[in-house]
PDB file of N, CA and C in Angstrom:
ATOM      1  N   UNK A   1      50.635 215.182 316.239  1.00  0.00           N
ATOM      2  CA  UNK A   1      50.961 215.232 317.653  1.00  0.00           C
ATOM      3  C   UNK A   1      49.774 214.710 318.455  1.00  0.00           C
ATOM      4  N   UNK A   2      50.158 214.221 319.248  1.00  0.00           N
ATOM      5  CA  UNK A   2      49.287 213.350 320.268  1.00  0.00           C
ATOM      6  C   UNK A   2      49.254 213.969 321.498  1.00  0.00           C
ATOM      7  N   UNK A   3      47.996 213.876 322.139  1.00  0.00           N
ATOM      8  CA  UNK A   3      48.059 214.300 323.652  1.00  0.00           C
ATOM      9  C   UNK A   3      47.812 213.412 324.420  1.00  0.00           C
ATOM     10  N   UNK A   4      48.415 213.695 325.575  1.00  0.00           N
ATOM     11  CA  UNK A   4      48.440 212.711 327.041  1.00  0.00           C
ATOM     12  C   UNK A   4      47.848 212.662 327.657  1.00  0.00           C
ATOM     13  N   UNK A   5      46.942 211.499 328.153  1.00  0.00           N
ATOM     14  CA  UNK A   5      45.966 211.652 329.135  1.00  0.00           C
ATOM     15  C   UNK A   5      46.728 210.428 329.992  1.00  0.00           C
ATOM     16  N   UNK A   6      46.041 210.899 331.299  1.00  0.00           N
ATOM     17  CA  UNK A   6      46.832 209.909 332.443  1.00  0.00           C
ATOM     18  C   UNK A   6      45.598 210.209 333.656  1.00  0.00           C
ATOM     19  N   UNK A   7      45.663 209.730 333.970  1.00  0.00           N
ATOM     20  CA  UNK A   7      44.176 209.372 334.864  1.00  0.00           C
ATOM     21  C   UNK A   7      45.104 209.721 336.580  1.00  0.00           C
ATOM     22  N   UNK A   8      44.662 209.790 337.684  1.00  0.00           N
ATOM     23  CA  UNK A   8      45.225 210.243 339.090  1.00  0.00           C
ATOM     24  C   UNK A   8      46.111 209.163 339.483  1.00  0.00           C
ATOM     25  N   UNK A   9      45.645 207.812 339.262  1.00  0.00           N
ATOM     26  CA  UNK A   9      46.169 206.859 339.649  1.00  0.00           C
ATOM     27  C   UNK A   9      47.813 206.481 339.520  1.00  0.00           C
ATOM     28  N   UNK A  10      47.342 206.568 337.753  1.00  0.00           N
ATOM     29  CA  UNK A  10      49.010 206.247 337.001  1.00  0.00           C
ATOM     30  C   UNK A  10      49.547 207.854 337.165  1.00  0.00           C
ATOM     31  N   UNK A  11      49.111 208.981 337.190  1.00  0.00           N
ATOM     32  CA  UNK A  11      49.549 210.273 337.666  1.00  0.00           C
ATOM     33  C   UNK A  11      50.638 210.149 339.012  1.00  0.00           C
ATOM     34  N   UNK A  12      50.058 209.373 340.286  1.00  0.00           N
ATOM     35  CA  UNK A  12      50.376 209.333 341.370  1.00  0.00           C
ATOM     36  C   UNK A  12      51.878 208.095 341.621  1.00  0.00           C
ATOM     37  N   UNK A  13      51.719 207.194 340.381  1.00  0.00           N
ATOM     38  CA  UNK A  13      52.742 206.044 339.988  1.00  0.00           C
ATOM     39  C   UNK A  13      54.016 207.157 339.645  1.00  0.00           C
ATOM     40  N   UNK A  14      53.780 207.635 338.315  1.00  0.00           N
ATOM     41  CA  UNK A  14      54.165 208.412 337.884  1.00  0.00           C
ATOM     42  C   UNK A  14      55.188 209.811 339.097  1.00  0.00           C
ATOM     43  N   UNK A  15      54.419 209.927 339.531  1.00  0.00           N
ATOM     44  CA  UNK A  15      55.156 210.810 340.741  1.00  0.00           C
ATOM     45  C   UNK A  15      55.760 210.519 342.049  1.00  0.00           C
ATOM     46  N   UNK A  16      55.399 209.233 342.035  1.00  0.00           N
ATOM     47  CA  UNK A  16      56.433 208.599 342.995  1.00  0.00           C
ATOM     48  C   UNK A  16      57.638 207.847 342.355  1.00  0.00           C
ATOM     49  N   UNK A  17      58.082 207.872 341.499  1.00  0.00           N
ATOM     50  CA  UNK A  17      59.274 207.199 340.590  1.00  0.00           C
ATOM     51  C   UNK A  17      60.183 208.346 341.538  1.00  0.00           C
ATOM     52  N   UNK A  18      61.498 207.462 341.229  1.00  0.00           N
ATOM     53  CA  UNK A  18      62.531 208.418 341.651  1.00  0.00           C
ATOM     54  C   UNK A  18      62.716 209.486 340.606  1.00  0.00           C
ATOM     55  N   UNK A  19      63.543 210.690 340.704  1.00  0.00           N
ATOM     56  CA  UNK A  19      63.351 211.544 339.502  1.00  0.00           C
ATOM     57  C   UNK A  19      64.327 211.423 338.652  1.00  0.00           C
ATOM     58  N   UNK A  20      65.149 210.559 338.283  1.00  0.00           N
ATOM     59  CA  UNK A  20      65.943 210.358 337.361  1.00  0.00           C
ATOM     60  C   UNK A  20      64.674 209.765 336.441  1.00  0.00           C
ATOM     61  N   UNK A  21      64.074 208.503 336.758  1.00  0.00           N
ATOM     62  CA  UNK A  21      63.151 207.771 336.180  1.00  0.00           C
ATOM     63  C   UNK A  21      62.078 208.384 335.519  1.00  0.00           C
ATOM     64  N   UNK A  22      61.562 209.721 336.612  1.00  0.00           N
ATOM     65  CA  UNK A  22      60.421 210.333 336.384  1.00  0.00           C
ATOM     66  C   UNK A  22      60.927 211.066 335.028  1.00  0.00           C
ATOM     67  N   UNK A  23      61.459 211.494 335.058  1.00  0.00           N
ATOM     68  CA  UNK A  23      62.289 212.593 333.709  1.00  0.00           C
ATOM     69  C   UNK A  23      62.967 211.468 332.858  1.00  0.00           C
ATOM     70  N   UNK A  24      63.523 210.478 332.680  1.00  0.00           N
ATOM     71  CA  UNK A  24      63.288 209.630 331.555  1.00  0.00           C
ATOM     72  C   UNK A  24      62.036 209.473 331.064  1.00  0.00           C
ATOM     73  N   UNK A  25      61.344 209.407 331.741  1.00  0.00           N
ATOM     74  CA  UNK A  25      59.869 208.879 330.946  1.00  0.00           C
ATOM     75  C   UNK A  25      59.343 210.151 330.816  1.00  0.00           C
ATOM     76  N   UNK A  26      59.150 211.235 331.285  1.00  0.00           N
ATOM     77  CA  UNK A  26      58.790 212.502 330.833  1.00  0.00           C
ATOM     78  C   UNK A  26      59.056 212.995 329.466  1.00  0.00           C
ATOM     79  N   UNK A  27      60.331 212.462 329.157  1.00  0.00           N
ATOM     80  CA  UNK A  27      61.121 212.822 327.775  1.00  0.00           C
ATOM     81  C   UNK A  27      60.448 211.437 326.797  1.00  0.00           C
ATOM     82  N   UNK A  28      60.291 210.488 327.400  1.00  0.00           N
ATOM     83  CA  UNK A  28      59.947 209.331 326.513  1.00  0.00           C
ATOM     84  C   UNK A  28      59.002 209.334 326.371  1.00  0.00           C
ATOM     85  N   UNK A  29      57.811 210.126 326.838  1.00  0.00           N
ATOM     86  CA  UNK A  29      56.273 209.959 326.396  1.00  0.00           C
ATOM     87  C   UNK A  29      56.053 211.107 325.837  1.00  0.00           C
ATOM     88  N   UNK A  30      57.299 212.066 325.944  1.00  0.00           N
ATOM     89  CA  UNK A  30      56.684 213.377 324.764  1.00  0.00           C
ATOM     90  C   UNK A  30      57.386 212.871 323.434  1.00  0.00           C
ATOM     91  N   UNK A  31      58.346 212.127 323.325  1.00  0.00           N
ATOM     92  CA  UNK A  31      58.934 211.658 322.057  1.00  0.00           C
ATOM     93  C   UNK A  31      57.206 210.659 322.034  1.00  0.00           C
ATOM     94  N   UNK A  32      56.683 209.892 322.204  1.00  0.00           N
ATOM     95  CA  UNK A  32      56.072 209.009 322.083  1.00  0.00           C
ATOM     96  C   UNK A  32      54.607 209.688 321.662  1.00  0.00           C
ATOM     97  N   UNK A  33      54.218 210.982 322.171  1.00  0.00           N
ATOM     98  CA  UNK A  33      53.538 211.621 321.650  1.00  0.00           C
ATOM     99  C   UNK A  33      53.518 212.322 320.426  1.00  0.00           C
ATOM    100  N   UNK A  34      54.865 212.634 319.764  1.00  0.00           N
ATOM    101  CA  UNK A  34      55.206 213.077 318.699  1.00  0.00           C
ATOM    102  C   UNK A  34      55.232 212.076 317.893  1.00  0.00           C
ATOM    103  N   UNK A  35      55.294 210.717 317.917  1.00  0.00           N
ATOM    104  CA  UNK A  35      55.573 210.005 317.332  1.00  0.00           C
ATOM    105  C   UNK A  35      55.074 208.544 317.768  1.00  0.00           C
ATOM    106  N   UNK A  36      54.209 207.762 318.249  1.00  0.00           N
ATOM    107  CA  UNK A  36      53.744 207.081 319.013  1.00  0.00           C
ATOM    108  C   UNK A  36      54.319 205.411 318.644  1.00  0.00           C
ATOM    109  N   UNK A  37      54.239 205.367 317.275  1.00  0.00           N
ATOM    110  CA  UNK A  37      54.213 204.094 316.386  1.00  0.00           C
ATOM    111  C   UNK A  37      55.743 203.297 316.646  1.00  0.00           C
ATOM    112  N   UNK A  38      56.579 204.794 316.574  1.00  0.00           N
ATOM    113  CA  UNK A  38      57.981 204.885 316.036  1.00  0.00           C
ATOM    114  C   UNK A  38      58.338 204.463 317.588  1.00  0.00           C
ATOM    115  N   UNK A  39      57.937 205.262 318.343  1.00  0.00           N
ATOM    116  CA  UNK A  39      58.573 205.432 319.995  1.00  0.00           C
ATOM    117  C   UNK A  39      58.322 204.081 320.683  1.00  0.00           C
ATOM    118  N   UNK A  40      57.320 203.620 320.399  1.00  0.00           N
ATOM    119  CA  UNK A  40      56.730 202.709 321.147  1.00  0.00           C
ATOM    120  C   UNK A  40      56.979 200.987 320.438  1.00  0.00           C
ATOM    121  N   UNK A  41      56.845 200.011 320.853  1.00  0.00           N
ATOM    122  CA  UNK A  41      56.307 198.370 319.882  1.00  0.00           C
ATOM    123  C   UNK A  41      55.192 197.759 320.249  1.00  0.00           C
ATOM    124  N   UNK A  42      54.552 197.454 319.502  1.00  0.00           N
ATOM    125  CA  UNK A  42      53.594 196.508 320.171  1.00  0.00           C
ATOM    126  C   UNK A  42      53.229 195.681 321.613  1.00  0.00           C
ATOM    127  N   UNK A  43      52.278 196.088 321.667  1.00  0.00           N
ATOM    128  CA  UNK A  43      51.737 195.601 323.057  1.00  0.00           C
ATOM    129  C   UNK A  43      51.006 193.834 322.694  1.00  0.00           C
ATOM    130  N   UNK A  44      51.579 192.709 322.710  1.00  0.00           N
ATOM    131  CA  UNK A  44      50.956 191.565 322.360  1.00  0.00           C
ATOM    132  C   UNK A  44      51.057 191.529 320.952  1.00  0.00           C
ATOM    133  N   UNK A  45      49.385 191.199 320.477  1.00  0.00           N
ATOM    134  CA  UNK A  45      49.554 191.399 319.156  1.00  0.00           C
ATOM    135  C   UNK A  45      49.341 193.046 318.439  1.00  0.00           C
ATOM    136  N   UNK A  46      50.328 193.369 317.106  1.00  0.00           N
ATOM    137  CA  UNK A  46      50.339 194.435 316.480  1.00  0.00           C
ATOM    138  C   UNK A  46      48.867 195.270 315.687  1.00  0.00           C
ATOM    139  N   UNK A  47      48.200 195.943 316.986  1.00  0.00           N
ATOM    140  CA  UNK A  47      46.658 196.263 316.702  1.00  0.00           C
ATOM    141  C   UNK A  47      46.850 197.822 315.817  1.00  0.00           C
ATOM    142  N   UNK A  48      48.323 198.486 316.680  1.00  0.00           N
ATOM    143  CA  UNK A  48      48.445 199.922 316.514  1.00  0.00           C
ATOM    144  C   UNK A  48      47.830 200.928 317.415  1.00  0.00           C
ATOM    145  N   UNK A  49      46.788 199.883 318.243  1.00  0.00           N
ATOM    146  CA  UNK A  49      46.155 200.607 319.326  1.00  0.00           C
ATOM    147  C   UNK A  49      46.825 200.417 320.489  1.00  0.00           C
ATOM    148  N   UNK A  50      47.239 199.287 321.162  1.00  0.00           N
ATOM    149  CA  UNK A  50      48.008 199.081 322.818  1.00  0.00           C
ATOM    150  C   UNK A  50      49.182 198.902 322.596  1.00  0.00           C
ATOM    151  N   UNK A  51      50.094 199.555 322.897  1.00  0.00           N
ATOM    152  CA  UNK A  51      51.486 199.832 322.740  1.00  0.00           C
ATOM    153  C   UNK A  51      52.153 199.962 323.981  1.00  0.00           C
ATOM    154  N   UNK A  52      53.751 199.579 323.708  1.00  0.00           N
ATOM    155  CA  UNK A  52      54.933 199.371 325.016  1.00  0.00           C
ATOM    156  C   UNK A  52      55.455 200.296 325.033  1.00  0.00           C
ATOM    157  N   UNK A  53      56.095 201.361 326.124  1.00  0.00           N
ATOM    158  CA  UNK A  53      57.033 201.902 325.769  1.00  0.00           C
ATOM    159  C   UNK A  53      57.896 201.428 326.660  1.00  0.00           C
ATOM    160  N   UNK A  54      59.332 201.124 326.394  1.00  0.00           N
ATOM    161  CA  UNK A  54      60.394 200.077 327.255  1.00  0.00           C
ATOM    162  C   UNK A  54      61.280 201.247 327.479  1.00  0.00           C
ATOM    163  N   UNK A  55      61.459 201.513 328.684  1.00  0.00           N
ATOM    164  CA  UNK A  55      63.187 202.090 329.261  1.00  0.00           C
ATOM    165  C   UNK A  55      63.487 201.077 329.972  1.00  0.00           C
ATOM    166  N   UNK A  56      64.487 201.427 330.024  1.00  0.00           N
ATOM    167  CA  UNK A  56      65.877 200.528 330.974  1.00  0.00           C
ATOM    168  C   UNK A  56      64.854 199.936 332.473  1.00  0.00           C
ATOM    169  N   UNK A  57      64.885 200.622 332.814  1.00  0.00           N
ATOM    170  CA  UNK A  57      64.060 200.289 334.217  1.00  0.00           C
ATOM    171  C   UNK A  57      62.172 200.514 334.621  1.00  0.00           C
ATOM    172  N   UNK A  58      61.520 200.636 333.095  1.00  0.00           N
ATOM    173  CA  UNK A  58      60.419 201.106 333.237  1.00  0.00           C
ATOM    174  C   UNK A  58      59.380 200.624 332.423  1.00  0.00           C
ATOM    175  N   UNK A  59      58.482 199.916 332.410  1.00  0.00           N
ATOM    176  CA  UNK A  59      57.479 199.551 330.854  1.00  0.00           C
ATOM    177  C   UNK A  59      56.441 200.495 331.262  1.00  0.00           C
ATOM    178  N   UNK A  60      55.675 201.187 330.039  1.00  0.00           N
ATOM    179  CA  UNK A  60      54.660 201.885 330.293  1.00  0.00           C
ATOM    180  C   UNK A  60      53.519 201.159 329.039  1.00  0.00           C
ATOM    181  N   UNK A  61      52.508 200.750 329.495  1.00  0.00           N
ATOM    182  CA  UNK A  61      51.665 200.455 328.794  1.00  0.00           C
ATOM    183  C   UNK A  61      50.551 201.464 328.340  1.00  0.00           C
ATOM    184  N   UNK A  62      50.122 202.151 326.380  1.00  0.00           N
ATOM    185  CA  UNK A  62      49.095 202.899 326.327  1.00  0.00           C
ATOM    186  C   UNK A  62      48.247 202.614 325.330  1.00  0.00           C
ATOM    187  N   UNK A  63      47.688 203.164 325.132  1.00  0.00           N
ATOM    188  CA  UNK A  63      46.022 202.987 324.491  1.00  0.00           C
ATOM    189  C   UNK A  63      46.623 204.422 323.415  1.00  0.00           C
ATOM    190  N   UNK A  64      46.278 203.899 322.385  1.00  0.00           N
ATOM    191  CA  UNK A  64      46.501 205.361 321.296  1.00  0.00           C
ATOM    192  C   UNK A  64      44.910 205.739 320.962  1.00  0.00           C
ATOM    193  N   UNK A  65      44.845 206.575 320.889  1.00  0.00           N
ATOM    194  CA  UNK A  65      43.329 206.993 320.185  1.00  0.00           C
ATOM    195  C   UNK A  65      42.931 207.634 318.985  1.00  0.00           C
ATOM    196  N   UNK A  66      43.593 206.840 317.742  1.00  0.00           N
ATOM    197  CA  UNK A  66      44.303 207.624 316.605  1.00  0.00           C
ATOM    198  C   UNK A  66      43.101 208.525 316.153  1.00  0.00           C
ATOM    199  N   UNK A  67      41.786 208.591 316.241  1.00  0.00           N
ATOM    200  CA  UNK A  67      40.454 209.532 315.848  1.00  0.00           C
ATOM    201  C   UNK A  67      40.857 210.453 316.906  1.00  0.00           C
ATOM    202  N   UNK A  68      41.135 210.569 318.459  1.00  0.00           N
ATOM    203  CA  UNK A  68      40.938 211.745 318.643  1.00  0.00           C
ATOM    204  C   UNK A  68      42.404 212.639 318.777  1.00  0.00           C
ATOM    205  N   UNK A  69      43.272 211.533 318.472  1.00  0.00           N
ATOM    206  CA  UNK A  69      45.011 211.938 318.286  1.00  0.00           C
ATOM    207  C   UNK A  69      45.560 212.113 319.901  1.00  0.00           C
ATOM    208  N   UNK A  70      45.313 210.772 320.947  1.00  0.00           N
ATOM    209  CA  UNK A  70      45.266 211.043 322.340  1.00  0.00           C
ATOM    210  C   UNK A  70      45.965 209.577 322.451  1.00  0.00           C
ATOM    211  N   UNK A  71      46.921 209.688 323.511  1.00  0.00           N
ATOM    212  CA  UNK A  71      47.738 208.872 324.105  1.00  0.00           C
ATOM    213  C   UNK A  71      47.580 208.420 325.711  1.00  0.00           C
ATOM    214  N   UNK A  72      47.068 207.220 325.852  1.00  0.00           N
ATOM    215  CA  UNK A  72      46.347 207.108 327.055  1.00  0.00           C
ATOM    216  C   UNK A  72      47.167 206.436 328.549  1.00  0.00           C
ATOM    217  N   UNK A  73      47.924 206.458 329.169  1.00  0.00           N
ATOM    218  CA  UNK A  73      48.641 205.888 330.227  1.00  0.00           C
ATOM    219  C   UNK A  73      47.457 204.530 330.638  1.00  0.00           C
ATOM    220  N   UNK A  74      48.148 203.152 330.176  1.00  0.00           N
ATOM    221  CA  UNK A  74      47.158 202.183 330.805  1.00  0.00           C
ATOM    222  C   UNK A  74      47.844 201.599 331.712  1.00  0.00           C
ATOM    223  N   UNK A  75      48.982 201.349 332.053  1.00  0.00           N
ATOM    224  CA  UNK A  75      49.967 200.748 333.271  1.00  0.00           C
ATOM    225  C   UNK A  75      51.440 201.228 333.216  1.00  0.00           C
ATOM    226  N   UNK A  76      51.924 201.766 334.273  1.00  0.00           N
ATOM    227  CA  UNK A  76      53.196 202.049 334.587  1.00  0.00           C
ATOM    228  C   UNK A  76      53.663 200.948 335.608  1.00  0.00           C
ATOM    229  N   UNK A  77      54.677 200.173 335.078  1.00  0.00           N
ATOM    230  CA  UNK A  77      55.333 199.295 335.957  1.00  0.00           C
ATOM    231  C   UNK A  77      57.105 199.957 336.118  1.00  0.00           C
ATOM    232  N   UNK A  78      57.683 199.847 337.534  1.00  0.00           N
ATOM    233  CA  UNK A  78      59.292 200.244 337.288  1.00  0.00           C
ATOM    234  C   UNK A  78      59.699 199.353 338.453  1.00  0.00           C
ATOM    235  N   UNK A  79      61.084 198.941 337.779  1.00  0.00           N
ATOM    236  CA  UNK A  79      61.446 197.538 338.198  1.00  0.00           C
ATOM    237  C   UNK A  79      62.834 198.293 338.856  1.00  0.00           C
ATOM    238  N   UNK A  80      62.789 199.111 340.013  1.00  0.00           N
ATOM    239  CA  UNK A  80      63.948 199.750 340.317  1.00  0.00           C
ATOM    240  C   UNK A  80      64.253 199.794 341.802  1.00  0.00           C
TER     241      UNK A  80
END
């Protein structure tokens, strides 16, 4: 299991989504924490470190930190 770190910025992205959106991705980054590899695809090229996670209306870009088992919010984009 992986933990979430999210910095104020993408916190504040994050909380201005509408809340259908906000709670899709709430559910999709705790699946993604349980499972990061599986949840997520490659970000560019396949490092295992910068990873996509794709919803319907949302890309979230993160940083895995497989030594300290931490999942890092690097860009929230929502196309809604």
């Amino acid at each position: 299991m992986y933990v979430l770190k999210c910095d104020a910025i993408r916190q504040a992205i994050w909380d201005s989504l509408p809340q259908p959106v906000s709670e899709r991705l709430t559910l999709a980054l705790a699946e993604a924490c349980a499972d990061p590899l599986d949840a997520t695809v490659p970000y560019g090229e396949d490092d295992g470190i910068m990873r996509t996670l794709i919803l319907p209306d949302t890309l979230v870009v993160i940083y895995l930190g497989h030594q300290t088992k931490t999942l890092h919010i690097y860009g929230i984009e929502y196309a809604g």
